[in-house]
Protein backbone atom coordinates (compact mmCIF):
# COMPACT_ATOMS: atom_id res chain seq x y z
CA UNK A 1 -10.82 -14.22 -17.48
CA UNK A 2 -11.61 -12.57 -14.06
CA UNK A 3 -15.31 -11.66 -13.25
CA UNK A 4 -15.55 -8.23 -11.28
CA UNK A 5 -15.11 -8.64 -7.86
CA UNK A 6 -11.57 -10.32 -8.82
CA UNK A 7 -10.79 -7.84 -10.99
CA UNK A 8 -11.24 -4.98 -8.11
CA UNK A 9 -8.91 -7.20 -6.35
CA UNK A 10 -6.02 -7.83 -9.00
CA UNK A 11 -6.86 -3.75 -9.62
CA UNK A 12 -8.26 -4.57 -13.23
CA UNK A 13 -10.88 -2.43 -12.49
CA UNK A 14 -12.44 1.26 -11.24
CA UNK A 15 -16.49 0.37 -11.05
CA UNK A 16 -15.97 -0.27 -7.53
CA UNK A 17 -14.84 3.13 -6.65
CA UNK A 18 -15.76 6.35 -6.68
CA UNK A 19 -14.66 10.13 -6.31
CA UNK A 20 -13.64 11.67 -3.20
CA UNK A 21 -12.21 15.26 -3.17
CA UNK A 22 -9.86 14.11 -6.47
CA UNK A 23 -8.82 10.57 -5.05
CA UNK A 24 -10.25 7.55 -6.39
CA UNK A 25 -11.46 5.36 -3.21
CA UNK A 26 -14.26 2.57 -2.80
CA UNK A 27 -17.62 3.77 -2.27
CA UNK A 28 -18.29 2.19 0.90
CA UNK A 29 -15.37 3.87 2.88
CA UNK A 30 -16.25 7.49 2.47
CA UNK A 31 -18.14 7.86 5.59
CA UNK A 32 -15.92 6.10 7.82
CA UNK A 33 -13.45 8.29 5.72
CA UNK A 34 -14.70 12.03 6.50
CA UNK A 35 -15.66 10.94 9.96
CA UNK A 36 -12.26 10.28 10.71
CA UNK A 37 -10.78 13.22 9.16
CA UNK A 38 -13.52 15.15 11.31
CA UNK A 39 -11.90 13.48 14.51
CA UNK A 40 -8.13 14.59 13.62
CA UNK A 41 -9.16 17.97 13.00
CA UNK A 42 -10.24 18.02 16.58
CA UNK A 43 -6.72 17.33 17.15
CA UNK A 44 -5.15 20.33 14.57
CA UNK A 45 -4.50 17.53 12.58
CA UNK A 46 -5.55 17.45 8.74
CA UNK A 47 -5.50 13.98 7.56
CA UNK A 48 -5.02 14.23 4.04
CA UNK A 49 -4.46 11.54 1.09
CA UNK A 50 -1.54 11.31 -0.37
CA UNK A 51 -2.48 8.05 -2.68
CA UNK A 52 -5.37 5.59 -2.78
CA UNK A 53 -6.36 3.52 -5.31
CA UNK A 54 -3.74 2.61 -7.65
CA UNK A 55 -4.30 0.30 -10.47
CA UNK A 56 -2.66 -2.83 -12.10
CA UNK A 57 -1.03 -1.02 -14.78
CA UNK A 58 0.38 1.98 -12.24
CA UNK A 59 2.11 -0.65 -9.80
CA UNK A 60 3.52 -2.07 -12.83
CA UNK A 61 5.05 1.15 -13.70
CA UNK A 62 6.43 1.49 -10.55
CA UNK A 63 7.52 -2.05 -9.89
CA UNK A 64 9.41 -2.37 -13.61
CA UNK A 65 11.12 1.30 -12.77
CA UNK A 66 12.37 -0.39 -10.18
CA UNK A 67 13.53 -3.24 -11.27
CA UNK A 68 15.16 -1.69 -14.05
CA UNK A 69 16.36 0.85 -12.05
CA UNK A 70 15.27 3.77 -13.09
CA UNK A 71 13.34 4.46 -9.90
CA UNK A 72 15.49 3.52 -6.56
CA UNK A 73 14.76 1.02 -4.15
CA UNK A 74 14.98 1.27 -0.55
CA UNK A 75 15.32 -1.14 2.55
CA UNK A 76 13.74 -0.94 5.24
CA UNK A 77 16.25 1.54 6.78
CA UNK A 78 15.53 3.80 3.94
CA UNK A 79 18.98 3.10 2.69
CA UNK A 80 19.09 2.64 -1.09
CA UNK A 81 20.01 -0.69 -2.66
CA UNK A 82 21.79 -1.20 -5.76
CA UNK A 83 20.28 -3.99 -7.65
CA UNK A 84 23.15 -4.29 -10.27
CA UNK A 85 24.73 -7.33 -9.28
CA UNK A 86 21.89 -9.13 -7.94
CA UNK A 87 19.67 -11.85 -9.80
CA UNK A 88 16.08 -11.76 -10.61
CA UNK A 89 14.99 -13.15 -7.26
CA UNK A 90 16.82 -11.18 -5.67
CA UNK A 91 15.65 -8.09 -7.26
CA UNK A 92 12.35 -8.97 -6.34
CA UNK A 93 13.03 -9.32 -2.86
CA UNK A 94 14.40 -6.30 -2.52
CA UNK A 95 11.13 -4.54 -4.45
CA UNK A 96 9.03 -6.14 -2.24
CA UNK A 97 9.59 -4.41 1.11
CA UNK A 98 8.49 -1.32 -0.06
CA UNK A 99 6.59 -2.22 -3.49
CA UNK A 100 4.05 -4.52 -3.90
CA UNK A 101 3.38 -7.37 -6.81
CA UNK A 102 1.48 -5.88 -9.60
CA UNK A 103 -1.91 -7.54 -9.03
CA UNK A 104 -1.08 -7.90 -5.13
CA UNK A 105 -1.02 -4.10 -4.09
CA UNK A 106 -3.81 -3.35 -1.27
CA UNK A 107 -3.93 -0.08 -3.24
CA UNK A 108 -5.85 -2.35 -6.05
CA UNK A 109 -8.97 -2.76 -3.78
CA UNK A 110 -9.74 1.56 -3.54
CA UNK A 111 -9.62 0.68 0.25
CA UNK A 112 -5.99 1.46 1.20
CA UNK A 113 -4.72 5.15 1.72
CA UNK A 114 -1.63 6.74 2.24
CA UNK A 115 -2.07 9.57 4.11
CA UNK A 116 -0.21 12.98 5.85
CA UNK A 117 -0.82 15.71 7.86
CA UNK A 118 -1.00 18.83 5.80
CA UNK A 119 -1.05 21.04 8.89
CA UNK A 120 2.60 20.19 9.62
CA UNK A 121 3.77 21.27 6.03
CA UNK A 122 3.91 23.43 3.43
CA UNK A 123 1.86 23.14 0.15
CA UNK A 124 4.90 22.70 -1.52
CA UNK A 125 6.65 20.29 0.48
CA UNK A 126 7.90 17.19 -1.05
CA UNK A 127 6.49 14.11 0.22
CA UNK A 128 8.78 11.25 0.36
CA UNK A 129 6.62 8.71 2.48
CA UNK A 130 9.65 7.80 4.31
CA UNK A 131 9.52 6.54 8.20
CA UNK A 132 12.09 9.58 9.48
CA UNK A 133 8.35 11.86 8.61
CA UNK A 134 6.74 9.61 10.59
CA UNK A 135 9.33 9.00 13.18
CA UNK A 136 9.71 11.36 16.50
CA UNK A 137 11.22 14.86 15.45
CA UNK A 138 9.22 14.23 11.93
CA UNK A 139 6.14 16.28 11.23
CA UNK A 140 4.26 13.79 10.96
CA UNK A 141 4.32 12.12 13.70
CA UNK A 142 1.82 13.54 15.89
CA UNK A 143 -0.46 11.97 12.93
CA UNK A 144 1.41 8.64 13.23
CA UNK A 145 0.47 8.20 17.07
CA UNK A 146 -2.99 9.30 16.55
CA UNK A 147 -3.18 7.20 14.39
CA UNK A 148 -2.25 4.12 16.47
CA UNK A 149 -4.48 5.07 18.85
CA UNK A 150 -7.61 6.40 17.30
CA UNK A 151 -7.66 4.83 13.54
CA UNK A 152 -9.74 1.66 14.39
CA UNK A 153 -12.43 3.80 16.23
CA UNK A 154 -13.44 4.91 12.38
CA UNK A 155 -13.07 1.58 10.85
CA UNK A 156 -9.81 1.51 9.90
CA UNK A 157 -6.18 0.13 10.63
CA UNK A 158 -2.72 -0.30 10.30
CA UNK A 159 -1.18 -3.22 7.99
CA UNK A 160 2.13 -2.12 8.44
CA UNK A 161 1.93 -0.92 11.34
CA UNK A 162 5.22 -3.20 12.38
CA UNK A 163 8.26 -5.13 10.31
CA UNK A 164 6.67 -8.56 10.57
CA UNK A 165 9.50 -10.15 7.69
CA UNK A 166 7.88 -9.05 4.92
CA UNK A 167 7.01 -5.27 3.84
CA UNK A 168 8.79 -2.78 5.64
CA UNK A 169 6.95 -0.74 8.41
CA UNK A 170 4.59 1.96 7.42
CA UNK A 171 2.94 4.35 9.30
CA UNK A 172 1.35 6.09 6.33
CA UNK A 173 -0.72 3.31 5.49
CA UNK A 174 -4.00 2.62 6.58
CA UNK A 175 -6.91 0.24 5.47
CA UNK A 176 -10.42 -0.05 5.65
CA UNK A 177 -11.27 -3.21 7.85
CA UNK A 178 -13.88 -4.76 6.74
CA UNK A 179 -13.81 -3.75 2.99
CA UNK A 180 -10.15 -4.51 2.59
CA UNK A 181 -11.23 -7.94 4.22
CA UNK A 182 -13.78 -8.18 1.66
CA UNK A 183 -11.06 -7.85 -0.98
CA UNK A 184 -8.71 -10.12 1.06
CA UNK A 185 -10.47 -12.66 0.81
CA UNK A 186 -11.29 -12.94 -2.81
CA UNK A 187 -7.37 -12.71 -3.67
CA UNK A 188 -5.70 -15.49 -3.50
CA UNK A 189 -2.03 -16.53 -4.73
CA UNK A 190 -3.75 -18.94 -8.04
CA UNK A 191 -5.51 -15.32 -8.62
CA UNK A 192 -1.85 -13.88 -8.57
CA UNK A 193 -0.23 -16.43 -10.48
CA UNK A 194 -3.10 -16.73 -13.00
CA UNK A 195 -2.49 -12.79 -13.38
CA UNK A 196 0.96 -12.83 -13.80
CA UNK A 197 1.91 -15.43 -16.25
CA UNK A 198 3.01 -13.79 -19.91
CA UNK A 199 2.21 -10.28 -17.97
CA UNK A 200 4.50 -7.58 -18.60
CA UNK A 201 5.61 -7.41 -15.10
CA UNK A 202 9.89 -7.10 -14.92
CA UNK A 203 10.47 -10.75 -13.43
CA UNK A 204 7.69 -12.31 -13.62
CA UNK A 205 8.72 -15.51 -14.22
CA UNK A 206 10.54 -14.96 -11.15
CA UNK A 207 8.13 -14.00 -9.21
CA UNK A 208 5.69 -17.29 -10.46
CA UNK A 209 8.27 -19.60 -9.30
CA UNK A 210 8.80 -17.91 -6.02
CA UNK A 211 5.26 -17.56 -5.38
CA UNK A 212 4.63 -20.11 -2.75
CA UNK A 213 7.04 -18.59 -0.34
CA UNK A 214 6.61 -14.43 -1.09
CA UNK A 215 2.43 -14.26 -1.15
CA UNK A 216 2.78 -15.50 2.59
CA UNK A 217 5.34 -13.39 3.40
CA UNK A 218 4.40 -10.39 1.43
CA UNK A 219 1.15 -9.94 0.16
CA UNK A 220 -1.21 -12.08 3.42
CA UNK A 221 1.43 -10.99 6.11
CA UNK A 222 -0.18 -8.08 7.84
CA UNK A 223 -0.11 -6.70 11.49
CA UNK A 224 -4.31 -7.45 12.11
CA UNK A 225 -6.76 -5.37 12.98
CA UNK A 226 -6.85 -5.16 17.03
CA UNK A 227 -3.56 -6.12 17.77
């Protein structure tokens, strides 16, 4: 149905990846990877992973918790939203600031990482991946602004890096330029579509008929590399 590249990109696969201290990432990343974490150490900064690659059938867990609220869902104040009264499309707008589409998740291509500073925090601290960590007065923000400043240096950058009407702003997140452009550019919204028809994503006929509006505005509508 897919052949393999496609299927890294729709995260239908893990032969494009490889281990790294625990965390599933793709293979051609790691040095850009370590080098990096070499530079924030410089800084007393420990850049550590707090997710990367996440497959088709994980985001789908996530995304039909949501949407059948069993898991909350956030906006992009971190304020909770109650889904109860809204309709399908709806609900699926309201996923999508923080969640991606199964099948459209940057996490699918092994190049995407959420990361922390486990300097600033204890090793049982519970991680929320919410902007107040990130945010002045949060301990992560000394990573945040390093981050701004020094990620593209090792290859990497910032999707999220602003609210641009889509997904929510997200300081956590960083990419891999020129492999997550690899993957970019092989997904495509007929990929998307093709994936999600009779899936067992919550919505999805929802999502299908919505498609030509949300892949612009969620899945290709990213702050680019160098601005």
């Amino acid at each position: 149905m897919f052949n393999l590249d496609e299927q890294a990109a729709l995260g239908l696969t893990q032969a494009h990846l490889c281990d790294y201290h625990g965390r599933l990432v793709e293979q051609s990343i790691v040095r850009d990877l370590k080098q990096m974490q070499v530079a924030a150490s410089k800084c007393n900064i420990i850049l550590s992973l707090a997710s990367s690659f996440r497959d088709f059938e994980r985001q789908r867990l996530i995304w039909n918790n949501k949407f059948n609220q069993i898991r909350p869902v956030f906006d992009i104040n971190d304020m909770p939203v109650d889904l109860t009264h809204l309709n399908e499309q709806d609900k699926c707008q309201a996923i999508m600031v923080f969640s991606a589409i199964p099948g459209a998740s940057r996490h699918h291509f092994g190049t995407d990482l959420d990361v922390f500073d486990a300097n600033k925090v204890d090793d049982d601290y519970q991680l929320a991946l919410s902007q107040q960590e990130y945010a002045s007065g949060g301990p992560f923000f000394e990573l945040a602004k390093w981050l701004e400043q020094h990620a593209e240096t090792y290859g990497f950058f910032l999707p999220y890096r602003q609210f641009n009407g889509g997904v929510a702003k997200e300081p956590w997140h960083i990419s891999h330029i020129s492999r997550a452009q690899y993957y970019s550019n092989i997904h495509s919204k007929e990929l998307l579509e093709k994936l999600l028809i009779n899936s067992n994503v919550a919505g999805w006929p929802s999502l299908v008929d919505q498609l030509d509006t949300i892949y612009p505005q969620y899945v290709s509508n990213i702050s680019a590399a160098g601005n």
